[in-house]
N, C-alpha and C. Protein backbone atom coordinates (compact mmCIF):
# COMPACT_ATOMS: atom_id res chain seq x y z
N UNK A 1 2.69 -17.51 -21.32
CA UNK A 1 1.74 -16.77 -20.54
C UNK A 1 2.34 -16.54 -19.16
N UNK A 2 1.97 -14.92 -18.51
CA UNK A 2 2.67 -14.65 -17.17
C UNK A 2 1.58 -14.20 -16.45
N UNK A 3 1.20 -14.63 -15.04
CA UNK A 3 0.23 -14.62 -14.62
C UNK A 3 1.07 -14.26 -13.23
N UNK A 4 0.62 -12.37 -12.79
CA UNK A 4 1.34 -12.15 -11.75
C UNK A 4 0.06 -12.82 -10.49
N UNK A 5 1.32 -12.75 -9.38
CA UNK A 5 0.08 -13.30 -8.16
C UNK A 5 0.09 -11.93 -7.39
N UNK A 6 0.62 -11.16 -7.84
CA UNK A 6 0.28 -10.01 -6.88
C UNK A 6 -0.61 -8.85 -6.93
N UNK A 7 -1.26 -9.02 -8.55
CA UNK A 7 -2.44 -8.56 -8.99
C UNK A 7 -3.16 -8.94 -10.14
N UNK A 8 -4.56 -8.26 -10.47
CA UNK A 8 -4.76 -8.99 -11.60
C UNK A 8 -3.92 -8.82 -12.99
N UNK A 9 -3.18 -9.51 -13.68
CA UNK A 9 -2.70 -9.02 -14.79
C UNK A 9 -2.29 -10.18 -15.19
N UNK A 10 -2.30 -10.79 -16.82
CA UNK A 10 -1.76 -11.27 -16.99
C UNK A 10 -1.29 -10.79 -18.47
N UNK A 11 0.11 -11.17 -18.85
CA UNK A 11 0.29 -11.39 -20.02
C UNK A 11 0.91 -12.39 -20.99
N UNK A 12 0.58 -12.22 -21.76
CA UNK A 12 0.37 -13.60 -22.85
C UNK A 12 0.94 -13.07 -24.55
N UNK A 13 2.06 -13.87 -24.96
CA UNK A 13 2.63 -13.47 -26.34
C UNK A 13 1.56 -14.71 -27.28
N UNK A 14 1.39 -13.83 -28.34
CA UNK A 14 0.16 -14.39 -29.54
C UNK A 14 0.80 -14.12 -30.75
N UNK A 15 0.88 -14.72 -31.63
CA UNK A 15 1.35 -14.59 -33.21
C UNK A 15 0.25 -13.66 -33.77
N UNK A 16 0.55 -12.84 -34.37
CA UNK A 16 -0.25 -11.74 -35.50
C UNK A 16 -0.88 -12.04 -36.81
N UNK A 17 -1.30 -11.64 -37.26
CA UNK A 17 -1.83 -12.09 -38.60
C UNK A 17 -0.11 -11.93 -39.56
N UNK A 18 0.79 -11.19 -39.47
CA UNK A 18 2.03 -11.37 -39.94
C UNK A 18 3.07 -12.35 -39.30
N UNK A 19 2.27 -13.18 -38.44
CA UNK A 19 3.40 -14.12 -37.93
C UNK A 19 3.85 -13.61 -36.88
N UNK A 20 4.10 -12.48 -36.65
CA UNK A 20 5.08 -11.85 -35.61
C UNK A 20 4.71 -11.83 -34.24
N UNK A 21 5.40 -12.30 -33.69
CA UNK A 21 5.12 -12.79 -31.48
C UNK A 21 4.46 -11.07 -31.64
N UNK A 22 3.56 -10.91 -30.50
CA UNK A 22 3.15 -9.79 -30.01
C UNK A 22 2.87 -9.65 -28.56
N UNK A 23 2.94 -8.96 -27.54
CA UNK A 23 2.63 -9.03 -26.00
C UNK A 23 0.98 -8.09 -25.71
N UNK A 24 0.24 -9.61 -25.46
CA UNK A 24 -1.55 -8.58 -25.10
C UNK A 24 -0.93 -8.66 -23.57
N UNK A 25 -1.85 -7.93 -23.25
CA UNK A 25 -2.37 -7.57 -21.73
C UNK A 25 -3.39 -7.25 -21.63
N UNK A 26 -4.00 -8.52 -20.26
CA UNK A 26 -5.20 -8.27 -19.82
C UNK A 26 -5.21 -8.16 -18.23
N UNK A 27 -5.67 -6.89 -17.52
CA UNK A 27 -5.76 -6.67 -16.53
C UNK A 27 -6.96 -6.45 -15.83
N UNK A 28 -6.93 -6.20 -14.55
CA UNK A 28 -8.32 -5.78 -13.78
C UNK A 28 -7.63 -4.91 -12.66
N UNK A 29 -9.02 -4.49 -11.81
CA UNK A 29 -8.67 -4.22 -10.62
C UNK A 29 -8.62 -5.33 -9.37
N UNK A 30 -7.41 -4.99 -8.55
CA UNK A 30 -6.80 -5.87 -7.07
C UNK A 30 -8.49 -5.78 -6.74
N UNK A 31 -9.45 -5.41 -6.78
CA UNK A 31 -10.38 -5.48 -5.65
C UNK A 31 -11.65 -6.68 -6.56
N UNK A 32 -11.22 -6.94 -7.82
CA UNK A 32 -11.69 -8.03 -8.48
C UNK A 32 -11.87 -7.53 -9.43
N UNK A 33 -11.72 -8.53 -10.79
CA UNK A 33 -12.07 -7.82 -11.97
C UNK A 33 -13.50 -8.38 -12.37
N UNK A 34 -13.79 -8.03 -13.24
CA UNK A 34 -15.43 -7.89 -13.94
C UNK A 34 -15.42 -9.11 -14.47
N UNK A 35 -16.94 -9.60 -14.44
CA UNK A 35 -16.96 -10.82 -15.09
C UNK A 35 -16.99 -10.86 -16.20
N UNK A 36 -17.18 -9.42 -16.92
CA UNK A 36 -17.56 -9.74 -18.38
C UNK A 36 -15.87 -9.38 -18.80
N UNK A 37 -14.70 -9.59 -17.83
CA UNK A 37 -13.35 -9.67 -18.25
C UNK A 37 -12.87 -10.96 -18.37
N UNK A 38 -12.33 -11.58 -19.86
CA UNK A 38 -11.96 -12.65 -19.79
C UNK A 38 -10.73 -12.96 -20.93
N UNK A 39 -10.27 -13.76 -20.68
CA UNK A 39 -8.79 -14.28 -21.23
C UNK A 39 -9.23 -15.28 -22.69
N UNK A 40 -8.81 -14.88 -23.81
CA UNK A 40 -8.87 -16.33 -25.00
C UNK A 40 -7.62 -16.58 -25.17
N UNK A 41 -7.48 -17.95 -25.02
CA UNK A 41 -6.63 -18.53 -25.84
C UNK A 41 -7.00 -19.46 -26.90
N UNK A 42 -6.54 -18.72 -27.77
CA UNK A 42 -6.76 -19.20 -29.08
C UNK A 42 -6.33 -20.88 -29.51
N UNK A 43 -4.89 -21.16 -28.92
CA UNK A 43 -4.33 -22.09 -29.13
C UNK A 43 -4.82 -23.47 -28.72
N UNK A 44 -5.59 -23.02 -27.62
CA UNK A 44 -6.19 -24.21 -27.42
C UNK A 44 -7.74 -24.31 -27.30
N UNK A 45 -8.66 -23.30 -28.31
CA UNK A 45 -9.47 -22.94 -27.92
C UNK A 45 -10.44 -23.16 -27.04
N UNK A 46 -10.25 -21.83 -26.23
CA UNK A 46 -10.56 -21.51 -24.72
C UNK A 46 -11.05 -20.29 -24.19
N UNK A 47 -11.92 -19.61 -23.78
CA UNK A 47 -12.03 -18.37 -23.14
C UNK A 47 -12.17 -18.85 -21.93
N UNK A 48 -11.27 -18.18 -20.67
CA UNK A 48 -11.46 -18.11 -19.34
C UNK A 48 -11.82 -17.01 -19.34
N UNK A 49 -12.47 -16.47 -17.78
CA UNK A 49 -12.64 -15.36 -17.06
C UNK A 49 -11.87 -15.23 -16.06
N UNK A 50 -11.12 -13.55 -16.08
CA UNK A 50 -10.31 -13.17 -14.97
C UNK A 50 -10.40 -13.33 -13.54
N UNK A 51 -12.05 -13.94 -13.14
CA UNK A 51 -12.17 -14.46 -11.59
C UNK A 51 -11.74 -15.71 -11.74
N UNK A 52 -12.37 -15.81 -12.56
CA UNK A 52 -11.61 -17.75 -12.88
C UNK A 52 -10.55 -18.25 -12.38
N UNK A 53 -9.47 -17.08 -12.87
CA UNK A 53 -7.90 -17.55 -13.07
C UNK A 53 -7.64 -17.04 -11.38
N UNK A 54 -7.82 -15.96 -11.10
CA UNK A 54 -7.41 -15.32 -9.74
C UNK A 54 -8.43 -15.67 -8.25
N UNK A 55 -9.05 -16.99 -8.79
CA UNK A 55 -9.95 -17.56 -7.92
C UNK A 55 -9.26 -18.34 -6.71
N UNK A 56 -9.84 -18.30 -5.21
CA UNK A 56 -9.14 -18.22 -4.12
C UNK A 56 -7.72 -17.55 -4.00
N UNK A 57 -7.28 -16.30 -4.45
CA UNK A 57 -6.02 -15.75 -4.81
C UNK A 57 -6.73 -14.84 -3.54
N UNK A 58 -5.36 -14.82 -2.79
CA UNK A 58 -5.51 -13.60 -1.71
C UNK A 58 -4.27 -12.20 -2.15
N UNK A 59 -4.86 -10.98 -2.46
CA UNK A 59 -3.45 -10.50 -2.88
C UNK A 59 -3.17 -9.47 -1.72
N UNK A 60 -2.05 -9.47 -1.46
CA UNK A 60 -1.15 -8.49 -0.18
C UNK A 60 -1.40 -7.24 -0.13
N UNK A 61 -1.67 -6.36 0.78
CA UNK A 61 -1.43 -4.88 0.63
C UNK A 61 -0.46 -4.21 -0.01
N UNK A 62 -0.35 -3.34 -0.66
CA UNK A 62 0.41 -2.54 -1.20
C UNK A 62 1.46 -2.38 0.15
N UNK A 63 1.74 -2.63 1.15
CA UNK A 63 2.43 -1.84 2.18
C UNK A 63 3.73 -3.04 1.84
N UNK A 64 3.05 -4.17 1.98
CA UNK A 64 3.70 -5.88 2.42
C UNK A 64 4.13 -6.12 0.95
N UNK A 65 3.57 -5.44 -0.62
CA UNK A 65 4.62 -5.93 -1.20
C UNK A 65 5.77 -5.14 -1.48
N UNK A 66 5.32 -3.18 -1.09
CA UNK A 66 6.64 -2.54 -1.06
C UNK A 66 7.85 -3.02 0.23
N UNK A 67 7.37 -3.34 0.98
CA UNK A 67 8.22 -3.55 2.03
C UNK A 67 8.75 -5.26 2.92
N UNK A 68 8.53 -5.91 1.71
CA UNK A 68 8.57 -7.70 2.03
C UNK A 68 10.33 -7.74 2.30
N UNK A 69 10.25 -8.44 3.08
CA UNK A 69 11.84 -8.93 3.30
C UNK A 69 11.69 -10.56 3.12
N UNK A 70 12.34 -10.55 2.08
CA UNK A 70 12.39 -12.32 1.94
C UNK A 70 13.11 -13.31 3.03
N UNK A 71 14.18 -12.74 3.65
CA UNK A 71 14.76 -13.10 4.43
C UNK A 71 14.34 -13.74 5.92
C-alpha cells in the first residue's frame, strides 16, 4: 500500500479472483474527501475512511510542491 502525503490518493496492489496482483486506486479531493469515501482491506478485514487515513495531514500548495528545493 502507497499512501501519497501530498494528496489524497492512495494505492494498494490486491490479488484478483485469478490470482493475479492488480493496482486499485482510491482518491479524493486535496480540499477533503467524502466520508462516504473509504479504503477495504480485505486482508485484514478492515474498512477505513479517506479522512481517517489523511487525518491531521496538512497538504502544501500546488506552488511549494512544484517549486520545493530540498536543499
Amino acid at each position: 500500500m502507497l499512501i501519497d502525503p501530498d494528496r489524497i490518493l492512495v494505492e494498494c496492489y490486491r490479488r484478483n479472483e485469478r490470482d493475479n496482483w492488480e493496482l486499485v486506486t482510491t482518491m479524493g479531493e486535496v480540499s477533503g474527501a467524502a466520508a462516504e469515501d473509504s479504503l477495504m482491506l480485505d486482508s485484514v478485514d478492515m474498512e477505513i475512511a479517506l479522512p481517517q487515513v489523511y487525518e491531521d495531514v496538512v497538504f502544501p500548495d500546488g506552488d511549494e510542491v512544484l517549486h520545493s528545493n530540498p536543499n
